[in-house]
Structure formats: structure tokens, C-alpha cells
C-alpha atoms as a PDB file:
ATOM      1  CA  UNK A   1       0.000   0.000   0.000  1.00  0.00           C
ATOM      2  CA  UNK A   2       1.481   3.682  -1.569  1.00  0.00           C
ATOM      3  CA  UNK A   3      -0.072   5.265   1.517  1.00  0.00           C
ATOM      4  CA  UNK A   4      -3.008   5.986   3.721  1.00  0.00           C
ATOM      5  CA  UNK A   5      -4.677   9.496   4.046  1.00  0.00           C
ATOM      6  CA  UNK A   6      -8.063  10.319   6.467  1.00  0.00           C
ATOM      7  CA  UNK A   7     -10.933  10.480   4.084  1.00  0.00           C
ATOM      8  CA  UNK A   8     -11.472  14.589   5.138  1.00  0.00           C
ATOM      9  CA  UNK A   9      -8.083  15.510   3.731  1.00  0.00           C
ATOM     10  CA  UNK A  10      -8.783  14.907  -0.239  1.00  0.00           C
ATOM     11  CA  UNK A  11     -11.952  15.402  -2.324  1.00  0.00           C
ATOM     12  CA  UNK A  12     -12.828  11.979  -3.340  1.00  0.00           C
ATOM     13  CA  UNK A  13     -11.044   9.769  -5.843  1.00  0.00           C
ATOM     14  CA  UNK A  14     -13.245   8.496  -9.029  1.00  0.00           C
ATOM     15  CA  UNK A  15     -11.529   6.434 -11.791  1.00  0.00           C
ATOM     16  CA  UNK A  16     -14.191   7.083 -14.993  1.00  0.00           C
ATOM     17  CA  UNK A  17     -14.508   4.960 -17.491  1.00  0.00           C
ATOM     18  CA  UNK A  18     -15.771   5.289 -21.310  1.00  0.00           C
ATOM     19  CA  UNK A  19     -15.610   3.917 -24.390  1.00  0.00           C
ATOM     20  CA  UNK A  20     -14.213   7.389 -26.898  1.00  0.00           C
ATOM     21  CA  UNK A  21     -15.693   7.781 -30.184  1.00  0.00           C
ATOM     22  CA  UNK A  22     -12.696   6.785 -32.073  1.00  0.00           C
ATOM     23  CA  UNK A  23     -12.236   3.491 -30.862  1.00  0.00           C
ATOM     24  CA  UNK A  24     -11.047   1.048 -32.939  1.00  0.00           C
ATOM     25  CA  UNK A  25     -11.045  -1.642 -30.714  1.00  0.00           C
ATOM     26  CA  UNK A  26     -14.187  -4.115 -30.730  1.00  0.00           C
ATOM     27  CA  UNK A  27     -14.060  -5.231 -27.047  1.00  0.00           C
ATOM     28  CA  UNK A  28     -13.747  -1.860 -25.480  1.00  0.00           C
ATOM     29  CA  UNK A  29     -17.636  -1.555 -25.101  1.00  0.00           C
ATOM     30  CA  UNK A  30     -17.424  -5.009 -23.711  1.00  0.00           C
ATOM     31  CA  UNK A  31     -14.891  -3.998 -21.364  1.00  0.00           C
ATOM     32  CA  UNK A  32     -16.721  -0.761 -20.073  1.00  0.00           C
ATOM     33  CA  UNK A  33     -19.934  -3.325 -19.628  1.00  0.00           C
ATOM     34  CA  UNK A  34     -17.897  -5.834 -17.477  1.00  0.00           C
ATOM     35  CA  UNK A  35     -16.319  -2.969 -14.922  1.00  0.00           C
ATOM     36  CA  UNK A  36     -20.288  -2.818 -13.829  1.00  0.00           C
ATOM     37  CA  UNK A  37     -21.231  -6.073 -13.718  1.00  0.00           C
ATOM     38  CA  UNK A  38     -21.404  -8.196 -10.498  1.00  0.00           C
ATOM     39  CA  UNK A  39     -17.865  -9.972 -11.034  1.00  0.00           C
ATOM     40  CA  UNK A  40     -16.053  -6.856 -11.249  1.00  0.00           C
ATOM     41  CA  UNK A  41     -18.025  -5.285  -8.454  1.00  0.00           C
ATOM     42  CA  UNK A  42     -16.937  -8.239  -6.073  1.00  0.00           C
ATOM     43  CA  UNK A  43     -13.555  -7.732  -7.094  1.00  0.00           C
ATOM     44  CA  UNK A  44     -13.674  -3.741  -6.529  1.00  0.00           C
ATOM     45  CA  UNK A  45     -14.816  -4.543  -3.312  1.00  0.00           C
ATOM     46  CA  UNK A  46     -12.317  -7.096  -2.445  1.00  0.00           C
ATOM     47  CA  UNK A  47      -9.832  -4.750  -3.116  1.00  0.00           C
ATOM     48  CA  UNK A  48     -11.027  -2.058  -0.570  1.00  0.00           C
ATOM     49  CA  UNK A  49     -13.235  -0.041  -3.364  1.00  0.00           C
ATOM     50  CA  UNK A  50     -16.518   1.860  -2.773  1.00  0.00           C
ATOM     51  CA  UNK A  51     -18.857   0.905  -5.506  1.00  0.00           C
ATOM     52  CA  UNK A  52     -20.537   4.334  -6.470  1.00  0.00           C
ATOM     53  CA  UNK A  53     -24.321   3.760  -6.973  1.00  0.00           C
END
């Protein structure tokens, strides 16, 4: 772990994800669909992540 900080001393973090306009890459919608899916919300969680509603 890089480091732990008390929750009141940063805005919060949010890692976005998308799928740009000028993908050329078939799976990326795929991709975006599985970060939301129950799997990858388990494993979020598992790994200390809040799962924004």
C-alpha cells in the first residue's frame, strides 16, 4: 500500500470509465460493460473499493 490518508483531507477519488468515439477496438464496449457487472463489483470490493451507486 502507496499510503493511507483520512478520508477529510482529499476530495474523493473516481476512476471514470468510457468507451471514446474513435475506438477502434471491438471489445472496449465489452470492457466498459464488465467494470459494472457483479464480477467486477466483487472484485472492486475485495480490493477495498466503494462501488458508487
Amino acid at each position: 500500500m502507496a499510503g493511507v490518508f483520512p478520508d477529510d483531507s482529499h476530495p474523493p477519488i473516481v476512476y471514470p470509465a468510457a468507451v471514446i468515439s474513435s475506438s477502434q477496438n471491438p471489445d472496449s464496449q465489452a470492457f466498459v460493460t464488465y467494470l459494472s457487472s457483479p464480477k467486477a463489483k466483487e472484485i472492486f470490493t475485495a480490493q477495498g473499493f466503494t462501488i458508487l451507486k
